[in-house]
N, C-alpha and C. Protein backbone atom coordinates (compact mmCIF):
# COMPACT_ATOMS: atom_id res chain seq x y z
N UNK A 1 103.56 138.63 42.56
CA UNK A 1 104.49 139.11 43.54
C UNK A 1 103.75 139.49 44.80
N UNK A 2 104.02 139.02 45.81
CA UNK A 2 103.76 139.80 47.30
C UNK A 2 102.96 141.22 47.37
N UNK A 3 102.08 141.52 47.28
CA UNK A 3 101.36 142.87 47.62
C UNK A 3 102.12 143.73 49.14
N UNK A 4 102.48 142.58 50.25
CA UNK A 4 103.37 143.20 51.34
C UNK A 4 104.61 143.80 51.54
N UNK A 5 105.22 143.13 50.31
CA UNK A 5 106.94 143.34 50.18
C UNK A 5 106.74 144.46 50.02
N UNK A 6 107.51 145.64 50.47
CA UNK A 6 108.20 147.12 50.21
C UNK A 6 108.66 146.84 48.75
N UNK A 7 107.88 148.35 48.03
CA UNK A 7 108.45 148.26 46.21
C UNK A 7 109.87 148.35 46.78
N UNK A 8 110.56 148.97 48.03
CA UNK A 8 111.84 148.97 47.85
C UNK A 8 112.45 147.93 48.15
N UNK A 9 111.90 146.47 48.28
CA UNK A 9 112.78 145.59 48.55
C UNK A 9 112.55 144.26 47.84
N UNK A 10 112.20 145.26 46.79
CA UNK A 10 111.27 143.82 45.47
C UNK A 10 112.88 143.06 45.11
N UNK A 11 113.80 143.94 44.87
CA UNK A 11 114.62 143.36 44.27
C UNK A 11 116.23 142.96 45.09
N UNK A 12 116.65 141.45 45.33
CA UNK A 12 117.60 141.93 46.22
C UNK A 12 119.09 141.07 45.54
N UNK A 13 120.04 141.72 45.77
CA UNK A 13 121.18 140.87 45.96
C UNK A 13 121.66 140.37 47.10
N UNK A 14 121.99 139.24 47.25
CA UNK A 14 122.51 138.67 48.35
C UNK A 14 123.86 137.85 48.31
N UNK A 15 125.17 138.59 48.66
CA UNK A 15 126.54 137.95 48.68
C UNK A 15 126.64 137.21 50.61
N UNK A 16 126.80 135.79 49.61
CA UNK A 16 127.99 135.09 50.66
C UNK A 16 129.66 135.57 50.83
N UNK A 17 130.10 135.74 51.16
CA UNK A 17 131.38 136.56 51.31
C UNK A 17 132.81 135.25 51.82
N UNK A 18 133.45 135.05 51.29
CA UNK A 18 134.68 133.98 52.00
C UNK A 18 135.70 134.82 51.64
N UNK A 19 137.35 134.31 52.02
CA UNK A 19 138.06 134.97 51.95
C UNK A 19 138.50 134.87 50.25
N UNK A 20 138.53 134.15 49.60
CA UNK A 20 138.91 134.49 48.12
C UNK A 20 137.72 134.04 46.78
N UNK A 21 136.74 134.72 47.38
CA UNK A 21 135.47 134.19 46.56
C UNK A 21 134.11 134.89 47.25
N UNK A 22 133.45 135.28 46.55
CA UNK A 22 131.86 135.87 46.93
C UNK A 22 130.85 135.00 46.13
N UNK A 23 129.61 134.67 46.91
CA UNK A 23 128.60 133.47 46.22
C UNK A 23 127.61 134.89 46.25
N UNK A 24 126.39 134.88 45.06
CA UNK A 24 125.50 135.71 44.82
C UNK A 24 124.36 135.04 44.31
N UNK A 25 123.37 135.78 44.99
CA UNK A 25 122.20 135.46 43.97
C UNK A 25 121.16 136.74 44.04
N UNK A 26 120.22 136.84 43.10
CA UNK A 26 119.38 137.60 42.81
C UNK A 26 117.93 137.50 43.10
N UNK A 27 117.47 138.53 43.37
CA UNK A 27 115.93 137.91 44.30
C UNK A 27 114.86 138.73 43.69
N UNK A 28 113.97 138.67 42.93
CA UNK A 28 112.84 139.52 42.47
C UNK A 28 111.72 139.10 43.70
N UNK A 29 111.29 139.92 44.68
CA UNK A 29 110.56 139.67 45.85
C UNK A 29 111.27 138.17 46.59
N UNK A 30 110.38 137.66 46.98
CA UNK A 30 110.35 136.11 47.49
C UNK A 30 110.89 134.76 46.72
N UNK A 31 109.87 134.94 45.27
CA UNK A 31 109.83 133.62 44.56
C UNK A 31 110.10 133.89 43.58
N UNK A 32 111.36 134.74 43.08
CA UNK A 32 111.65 134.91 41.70
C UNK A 32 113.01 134.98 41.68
N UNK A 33 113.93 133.64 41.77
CA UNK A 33 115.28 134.10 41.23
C UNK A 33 115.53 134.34 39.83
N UNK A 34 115.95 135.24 40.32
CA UNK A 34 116.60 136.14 38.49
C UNK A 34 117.78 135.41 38.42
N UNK A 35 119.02 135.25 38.92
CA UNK A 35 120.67 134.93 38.86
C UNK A 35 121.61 134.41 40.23
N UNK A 36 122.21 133.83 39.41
CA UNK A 36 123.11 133.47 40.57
C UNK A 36 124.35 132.88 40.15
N UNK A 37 125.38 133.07 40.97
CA UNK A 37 126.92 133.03 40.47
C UNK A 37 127.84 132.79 41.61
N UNK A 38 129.01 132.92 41.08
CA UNK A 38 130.28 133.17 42.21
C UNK A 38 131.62 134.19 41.42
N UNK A 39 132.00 135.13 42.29
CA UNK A 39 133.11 135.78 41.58
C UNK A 39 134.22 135.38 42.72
N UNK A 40 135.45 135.20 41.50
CA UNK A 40 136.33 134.84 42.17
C UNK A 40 137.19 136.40 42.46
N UNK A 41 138.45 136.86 43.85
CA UNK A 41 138.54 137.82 43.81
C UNK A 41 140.12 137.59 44.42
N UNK A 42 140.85 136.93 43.39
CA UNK A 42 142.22 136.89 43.54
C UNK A 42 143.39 137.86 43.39
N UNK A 43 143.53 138.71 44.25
CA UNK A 43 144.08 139.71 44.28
C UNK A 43 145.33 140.17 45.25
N UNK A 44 145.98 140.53 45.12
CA UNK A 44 147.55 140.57 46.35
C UNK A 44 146.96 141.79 46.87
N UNK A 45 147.53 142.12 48.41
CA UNK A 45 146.52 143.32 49.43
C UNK A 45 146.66 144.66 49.09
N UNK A 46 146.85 145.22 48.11
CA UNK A 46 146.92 146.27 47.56
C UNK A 46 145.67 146.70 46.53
N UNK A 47 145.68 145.43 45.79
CA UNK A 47 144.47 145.69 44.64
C UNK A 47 143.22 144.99 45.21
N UNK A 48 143.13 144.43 46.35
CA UNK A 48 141.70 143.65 46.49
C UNK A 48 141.09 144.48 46.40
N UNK A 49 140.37 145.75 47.29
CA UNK A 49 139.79 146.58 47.24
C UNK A 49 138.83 146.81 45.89
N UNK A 50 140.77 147.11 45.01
CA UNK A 50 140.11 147.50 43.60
C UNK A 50 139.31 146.47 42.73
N UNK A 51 139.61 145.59 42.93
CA UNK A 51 139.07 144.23 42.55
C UNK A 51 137.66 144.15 42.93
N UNK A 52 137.71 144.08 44.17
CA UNK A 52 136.37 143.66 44.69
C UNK A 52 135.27 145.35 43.99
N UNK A 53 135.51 145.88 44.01
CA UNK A 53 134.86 147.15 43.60
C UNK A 53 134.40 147.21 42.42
N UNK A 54 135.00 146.75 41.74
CA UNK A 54 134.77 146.22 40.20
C UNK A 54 133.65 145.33 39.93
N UNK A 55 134.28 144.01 40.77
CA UNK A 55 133.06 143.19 40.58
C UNK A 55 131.97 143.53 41.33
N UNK A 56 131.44 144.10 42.11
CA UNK A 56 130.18 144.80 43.11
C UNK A 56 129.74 145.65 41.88
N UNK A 57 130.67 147.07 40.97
CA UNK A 57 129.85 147.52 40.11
C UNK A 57 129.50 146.51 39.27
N UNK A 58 129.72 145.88 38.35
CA UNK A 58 129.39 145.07 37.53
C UNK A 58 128.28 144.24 37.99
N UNK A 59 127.81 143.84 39.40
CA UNK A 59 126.48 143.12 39.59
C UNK A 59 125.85 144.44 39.87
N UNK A 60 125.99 145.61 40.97
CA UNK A 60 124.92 146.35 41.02
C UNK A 60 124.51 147.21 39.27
N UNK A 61 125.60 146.87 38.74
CA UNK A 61 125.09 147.69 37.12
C UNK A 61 124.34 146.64 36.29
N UNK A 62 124.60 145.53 36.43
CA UNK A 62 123.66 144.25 36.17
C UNK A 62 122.17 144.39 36.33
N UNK A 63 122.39 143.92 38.02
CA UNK A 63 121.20 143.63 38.23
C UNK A 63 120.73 145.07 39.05
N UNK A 64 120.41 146.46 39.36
CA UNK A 64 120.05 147.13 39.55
C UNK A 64 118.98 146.94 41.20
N UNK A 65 119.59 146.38 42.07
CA UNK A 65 118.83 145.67 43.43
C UNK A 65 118.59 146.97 44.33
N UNK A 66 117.53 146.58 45.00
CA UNK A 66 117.31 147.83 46.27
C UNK A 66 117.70 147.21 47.48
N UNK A 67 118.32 146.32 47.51
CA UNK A 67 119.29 146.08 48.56
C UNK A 67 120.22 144.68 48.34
N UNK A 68 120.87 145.70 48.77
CA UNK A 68 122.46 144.27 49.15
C UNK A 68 122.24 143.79 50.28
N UNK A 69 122.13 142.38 50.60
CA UNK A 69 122.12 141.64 51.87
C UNK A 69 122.96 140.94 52.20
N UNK A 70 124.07 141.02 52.98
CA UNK A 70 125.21 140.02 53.37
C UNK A 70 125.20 139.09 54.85
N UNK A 71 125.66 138.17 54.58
CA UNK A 71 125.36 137.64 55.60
C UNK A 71 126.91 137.68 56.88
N UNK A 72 126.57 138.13 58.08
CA UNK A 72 127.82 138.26 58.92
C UNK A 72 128.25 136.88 59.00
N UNK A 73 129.81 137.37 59.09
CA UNK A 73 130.52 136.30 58.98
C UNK A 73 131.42 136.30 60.48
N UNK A 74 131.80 135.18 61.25
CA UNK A 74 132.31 134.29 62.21
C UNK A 74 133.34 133.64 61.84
N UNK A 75 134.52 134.44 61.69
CA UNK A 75 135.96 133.71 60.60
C UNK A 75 137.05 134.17 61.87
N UNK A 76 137.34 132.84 62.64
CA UNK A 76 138.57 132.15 63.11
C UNK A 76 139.91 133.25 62.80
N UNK A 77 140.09 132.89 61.57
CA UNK A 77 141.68 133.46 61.09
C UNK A 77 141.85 134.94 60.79
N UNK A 78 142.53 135.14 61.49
CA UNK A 78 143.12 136.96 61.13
C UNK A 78 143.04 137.36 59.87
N UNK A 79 143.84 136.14 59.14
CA UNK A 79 144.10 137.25 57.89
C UNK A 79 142.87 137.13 56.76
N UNK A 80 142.15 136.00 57.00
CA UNK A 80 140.96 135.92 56.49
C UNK A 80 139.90 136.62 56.70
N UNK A 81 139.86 136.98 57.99
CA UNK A 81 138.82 138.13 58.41
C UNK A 81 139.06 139.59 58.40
N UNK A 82 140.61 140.23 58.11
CA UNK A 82 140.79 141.15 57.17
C UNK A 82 140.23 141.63 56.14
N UNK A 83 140.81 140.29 55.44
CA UNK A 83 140.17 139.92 53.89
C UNK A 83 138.51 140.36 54.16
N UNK A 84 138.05 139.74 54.39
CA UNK A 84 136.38 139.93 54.80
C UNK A 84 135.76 141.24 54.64
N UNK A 85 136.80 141.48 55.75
CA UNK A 85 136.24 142.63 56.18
C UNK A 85 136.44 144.01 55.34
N UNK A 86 137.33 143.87 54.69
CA UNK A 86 137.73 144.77 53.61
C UNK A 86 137.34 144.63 52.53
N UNK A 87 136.39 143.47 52.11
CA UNK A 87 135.85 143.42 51.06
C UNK A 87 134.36 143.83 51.65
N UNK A 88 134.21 143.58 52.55
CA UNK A 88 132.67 144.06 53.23
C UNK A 88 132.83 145.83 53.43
N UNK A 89 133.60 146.31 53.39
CA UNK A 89 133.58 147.74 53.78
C UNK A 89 133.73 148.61 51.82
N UNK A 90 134.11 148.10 50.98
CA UNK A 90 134.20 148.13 49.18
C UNK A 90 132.33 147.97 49.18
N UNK A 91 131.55 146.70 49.96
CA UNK A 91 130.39 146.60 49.28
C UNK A 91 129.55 147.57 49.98
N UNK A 92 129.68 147.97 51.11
CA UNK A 92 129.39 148.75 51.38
C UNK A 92 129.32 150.10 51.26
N UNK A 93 130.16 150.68 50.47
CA UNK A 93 130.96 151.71 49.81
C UNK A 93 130.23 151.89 48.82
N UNK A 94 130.58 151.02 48.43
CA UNK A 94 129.54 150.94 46.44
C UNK A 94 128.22 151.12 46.45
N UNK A 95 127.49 149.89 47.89
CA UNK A 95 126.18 150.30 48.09
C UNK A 95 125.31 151.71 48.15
N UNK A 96 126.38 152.47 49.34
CA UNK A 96 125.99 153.60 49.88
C UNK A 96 126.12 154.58 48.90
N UNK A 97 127.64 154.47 47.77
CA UNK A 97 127.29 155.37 46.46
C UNK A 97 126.60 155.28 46.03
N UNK A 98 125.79 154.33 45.48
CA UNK A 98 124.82 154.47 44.77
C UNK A 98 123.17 154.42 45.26
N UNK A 99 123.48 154.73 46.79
CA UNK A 99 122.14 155.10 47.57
C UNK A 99 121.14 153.66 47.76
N UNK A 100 122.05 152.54 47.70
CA UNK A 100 121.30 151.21 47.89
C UNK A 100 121.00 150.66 49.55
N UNK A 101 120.02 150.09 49.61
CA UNK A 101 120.11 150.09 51.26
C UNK A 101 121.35 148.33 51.38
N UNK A 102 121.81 148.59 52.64
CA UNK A 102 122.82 147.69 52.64
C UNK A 102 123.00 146.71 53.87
N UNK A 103 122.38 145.72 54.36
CA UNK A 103 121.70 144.86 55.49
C UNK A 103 122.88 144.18 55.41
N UNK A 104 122.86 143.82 56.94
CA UNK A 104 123.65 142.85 57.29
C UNK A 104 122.58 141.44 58.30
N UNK A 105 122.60 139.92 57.77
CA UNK A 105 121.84 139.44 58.44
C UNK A 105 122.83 138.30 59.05
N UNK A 106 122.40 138.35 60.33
CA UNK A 106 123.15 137.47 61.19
C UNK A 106 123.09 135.67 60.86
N UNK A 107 123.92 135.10 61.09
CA UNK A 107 123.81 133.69 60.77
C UNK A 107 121.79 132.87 61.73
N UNK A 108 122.19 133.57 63.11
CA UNK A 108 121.03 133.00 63.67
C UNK A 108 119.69 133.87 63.14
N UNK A 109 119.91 134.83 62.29
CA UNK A 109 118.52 134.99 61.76
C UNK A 109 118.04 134.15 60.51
N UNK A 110 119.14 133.59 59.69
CA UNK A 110 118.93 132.84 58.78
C UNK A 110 118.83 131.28 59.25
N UNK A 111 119.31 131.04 60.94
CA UNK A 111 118.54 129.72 61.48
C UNK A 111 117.48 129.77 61.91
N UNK A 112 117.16 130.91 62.19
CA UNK A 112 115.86 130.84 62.53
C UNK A 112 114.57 130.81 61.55
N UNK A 113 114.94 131.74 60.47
CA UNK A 113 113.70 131.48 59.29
C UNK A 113 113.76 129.53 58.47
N UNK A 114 114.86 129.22 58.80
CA UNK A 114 114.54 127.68 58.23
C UNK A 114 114.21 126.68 59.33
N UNK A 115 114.61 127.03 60.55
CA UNK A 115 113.63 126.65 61.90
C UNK A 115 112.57 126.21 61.52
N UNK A 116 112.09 126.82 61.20
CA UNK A 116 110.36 126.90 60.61
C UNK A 116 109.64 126.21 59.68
N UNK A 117 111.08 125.55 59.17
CA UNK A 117 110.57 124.50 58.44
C UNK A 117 111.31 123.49 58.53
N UNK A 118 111.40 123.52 59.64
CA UNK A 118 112.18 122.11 60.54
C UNK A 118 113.67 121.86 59.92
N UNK A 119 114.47 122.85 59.31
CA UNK A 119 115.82 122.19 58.53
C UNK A 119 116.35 123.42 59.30
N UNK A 120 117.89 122.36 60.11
CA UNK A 120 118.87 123.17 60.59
C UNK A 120 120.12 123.31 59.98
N UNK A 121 120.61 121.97 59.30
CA UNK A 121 122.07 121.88 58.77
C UNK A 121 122.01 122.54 57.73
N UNK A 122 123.37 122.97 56.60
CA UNK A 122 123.46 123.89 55.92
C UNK A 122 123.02 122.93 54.67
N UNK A 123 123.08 121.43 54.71
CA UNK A 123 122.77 120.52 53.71
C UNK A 123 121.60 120.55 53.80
N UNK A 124 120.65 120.62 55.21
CA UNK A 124 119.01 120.61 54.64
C UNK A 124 118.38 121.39 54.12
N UNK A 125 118.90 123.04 54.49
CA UNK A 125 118.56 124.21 54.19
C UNK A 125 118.47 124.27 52.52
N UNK A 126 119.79 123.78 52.30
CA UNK A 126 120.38 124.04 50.56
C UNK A 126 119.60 122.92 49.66
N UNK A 127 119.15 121.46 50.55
CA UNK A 127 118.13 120.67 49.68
C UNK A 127 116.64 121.66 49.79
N UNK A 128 116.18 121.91 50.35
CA UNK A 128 114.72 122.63 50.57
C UNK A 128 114.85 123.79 50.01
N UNK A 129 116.25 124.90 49.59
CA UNK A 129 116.36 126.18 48.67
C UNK A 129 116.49 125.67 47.29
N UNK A 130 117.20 124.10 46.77
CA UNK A 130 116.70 123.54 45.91
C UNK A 130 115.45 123.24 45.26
N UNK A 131 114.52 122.77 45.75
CA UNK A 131 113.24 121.59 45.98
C UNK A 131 112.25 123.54 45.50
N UNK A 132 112.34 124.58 46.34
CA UNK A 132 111.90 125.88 46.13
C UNK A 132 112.46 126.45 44.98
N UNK A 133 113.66 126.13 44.26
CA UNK A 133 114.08 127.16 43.07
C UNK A 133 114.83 125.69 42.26
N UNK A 134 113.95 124.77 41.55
CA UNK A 134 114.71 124.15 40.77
C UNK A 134 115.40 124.49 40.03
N UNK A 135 115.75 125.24 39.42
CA UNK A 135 116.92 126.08 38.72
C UNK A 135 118.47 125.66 39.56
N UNK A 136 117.99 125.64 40.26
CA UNK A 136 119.40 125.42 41.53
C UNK A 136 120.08 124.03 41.70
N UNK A 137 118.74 122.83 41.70
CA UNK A 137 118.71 121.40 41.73
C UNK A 137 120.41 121.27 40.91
N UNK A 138 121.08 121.23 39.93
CA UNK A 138 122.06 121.13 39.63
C UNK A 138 122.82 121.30 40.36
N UNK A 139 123.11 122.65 41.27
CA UNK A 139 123.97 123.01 41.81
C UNK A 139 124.29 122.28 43.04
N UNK A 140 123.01 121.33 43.74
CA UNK A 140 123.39 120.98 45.04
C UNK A 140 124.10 120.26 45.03
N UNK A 141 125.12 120.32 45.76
CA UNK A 141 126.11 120.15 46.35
C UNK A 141 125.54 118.27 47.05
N UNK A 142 126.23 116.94 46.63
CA UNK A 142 126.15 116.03 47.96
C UNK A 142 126.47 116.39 48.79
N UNK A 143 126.07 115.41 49.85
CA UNK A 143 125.87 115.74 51.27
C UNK A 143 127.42 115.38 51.73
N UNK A 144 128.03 116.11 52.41
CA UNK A 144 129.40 116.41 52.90
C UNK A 144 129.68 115.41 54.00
N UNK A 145 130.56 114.27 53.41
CA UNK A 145 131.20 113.55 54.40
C UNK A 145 132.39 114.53 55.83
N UNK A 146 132.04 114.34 56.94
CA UNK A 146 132.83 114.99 58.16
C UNK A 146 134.23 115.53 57.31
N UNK A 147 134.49 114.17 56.86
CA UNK A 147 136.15 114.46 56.57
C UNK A 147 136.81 115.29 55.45
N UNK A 148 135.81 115.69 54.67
CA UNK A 148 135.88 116.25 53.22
C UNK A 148 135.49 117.89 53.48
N UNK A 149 136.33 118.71 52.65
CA UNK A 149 136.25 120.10 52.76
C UNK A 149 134.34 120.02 52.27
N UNK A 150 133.85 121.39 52.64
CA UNK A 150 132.95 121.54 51.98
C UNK A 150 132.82 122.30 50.28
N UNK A 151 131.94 121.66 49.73
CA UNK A 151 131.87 122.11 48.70
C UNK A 151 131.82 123.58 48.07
N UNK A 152 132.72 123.59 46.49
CA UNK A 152 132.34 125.31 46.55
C UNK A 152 131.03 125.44 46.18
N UNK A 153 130.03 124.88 45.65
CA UNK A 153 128.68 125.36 44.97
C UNK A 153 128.01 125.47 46.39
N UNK A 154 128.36 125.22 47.54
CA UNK A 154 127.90 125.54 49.10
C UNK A 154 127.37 126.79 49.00
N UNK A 155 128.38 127.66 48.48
CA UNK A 155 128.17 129.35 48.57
C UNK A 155 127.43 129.63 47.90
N UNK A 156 126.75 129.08 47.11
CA UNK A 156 125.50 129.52 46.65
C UNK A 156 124.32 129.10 47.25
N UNK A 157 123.75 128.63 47.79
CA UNK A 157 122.89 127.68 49.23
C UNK A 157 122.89 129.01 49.57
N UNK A 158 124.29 129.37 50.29
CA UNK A 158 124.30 130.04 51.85
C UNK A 158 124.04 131.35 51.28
N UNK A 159 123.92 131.62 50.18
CA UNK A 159 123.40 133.15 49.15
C UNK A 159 122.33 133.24 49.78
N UNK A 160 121.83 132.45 49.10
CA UNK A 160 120.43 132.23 48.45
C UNK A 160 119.23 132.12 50.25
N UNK A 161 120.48 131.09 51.18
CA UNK A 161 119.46 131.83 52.64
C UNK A 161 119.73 133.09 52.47
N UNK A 162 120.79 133.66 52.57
CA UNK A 162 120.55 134.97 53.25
C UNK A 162 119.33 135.70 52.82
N UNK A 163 119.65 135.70 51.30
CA UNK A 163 118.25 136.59 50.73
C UNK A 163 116.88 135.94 51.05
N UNK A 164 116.64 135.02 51.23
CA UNK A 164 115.58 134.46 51.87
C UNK A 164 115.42 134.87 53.14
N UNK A 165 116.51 134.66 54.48
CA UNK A 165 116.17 135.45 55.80
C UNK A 165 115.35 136.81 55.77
N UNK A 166 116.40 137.70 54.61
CA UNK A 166 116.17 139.11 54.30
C UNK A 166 114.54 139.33 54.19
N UNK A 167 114.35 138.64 52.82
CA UNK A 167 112.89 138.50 52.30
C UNK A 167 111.83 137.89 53.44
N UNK A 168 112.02 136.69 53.92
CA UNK A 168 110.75 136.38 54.82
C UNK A 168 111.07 137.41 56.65
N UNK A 169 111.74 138.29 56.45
CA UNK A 169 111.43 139.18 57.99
C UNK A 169 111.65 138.05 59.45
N UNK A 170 113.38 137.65 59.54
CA UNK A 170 113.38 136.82 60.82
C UNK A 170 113.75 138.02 61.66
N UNK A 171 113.59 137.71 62.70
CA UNK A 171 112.88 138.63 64.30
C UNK A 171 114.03 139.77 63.94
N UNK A 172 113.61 141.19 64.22
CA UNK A 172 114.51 142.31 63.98
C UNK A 172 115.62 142.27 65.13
N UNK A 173 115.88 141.42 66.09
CA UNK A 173 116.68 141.52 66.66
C UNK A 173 118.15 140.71 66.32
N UNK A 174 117.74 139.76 65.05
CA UNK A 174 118.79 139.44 64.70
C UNK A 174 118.86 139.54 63.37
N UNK A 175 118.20 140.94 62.80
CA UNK A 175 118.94 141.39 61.37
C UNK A 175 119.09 142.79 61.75
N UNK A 176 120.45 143.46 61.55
CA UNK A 176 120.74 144.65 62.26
C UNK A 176 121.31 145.41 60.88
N UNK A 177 121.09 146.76 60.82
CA UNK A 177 121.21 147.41 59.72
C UNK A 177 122.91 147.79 60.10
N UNK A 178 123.95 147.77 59.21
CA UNK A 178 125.45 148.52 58.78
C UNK A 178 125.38 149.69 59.20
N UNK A 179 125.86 150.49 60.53
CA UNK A 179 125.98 151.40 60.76
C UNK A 179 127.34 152.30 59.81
C-alpha cells in the first residue's frame, strides 16, 4: 500500500449517484478494489430519503470507509436533480453521523486525472479502469453507439473514476469539500 496515502484515506467508497440508482465501489488505498455494485432506490417522494438511508447504512456498515466520495452531478431535469439532490443530502447525513469525511469531486477533476493518461471519453476511461482492475473486465460495458442509451454497468466505470480522482489528488481547485 502507498506509504503517502493518509491512514485516513486508505479506505474509500465512491457512489455514482443517478436519479433511480447509485453505482459503488470500494477502494483499499489506490490498487485494491475490495467491491463494487449498484443499488437500486425505487421509492415514491416520501420514502426515498428512507430508502436511500438504509442502503448508505448497509454499505457504510459493510464496508467501514474513511471517506465517501461522490462525484457532482450536472442533471438537466428538475425532477431528477431533486431526486439527486436529496439523496446526496441522506449521504451526507449518514456520512457526517458517523463522523466519515464526505468529498465531493467535480466531473473536471476526474478529467483531468485521466488526462494524464491520454483517455478523455467515458468509454476510454472505463477500458483503462478495466485493463487496471481486471475484476471489472466483465463489466465493461461495449462501446456505445450515438444512438443507443448508455449502458447501466456505465455506473460502475464512473464509480470507480471518482474514487480514483479522489485517490490520485487532481488539482485542489477542482475537488471541493461539502460544506
Amino acid at each position: 500500500m502507498d506509504s503517502k496515502l493518509a491512514q485516513s484515506e486508505r479506505r474509500v467508497l465512491a457512489l455514482e449517484i443517478r436519479p433511480a440508482v447509485t453505482g459503488f465501489v470500494v477502494f483499499e488505498g489506490r490498487e485494491r478494489l475490495l467491491d463494487w455494485g449498484m443499488r437500486k432506490y425505487r421509492a415514491r417522494k416520501g420514502t426515498l430519503t428512507t430508502v436511500m438511508a438504509k442502503k448508505m447504512n448497509m454499505l457504510v456498515d459493510s464496508y467501514r470507509p474513511s471517506v465517501v466520495a461522490v462525484r457532482a452531478r450536472d442533471v438537466r431535469s428538475h425532477r431528477a436533480r431533486r431526486r439527486i439532490d436529496a439523496v446526496m443530502r441522506v449521504i451526507r447525513g449518514e456520512a457526517e453521523r458517523r463522523a466519515i469525511r464526505f468529498q465531493i469531486i467535480s466531473t473536471a477533476a476526474i478529467r483531468a486525472v485521466f488526462a494524464l493518461h491520454h483517455r478523455a471519453t467515458k468509454q476510454e476511461i472505463a477500458t483503462l479502469i478495466a485493463r487496471w482492475f481486471p475484476e471489472l473486465s466483465p463489466k465493461l460495458p461495449p462501446t456505445r453507439k450515438s444512438w443507443k442509451a448508455e449502458d447501466h454497468r456505465m455506473i460502475l466505470f464512473d464509480a470507480a473514476a471518482t474514487a480514483l480522482a479522489f485517490l490520485n489528488r487532481a488539482p485542489p481547485k477542482a475537488i471541493r469539500e461539502m460544506d
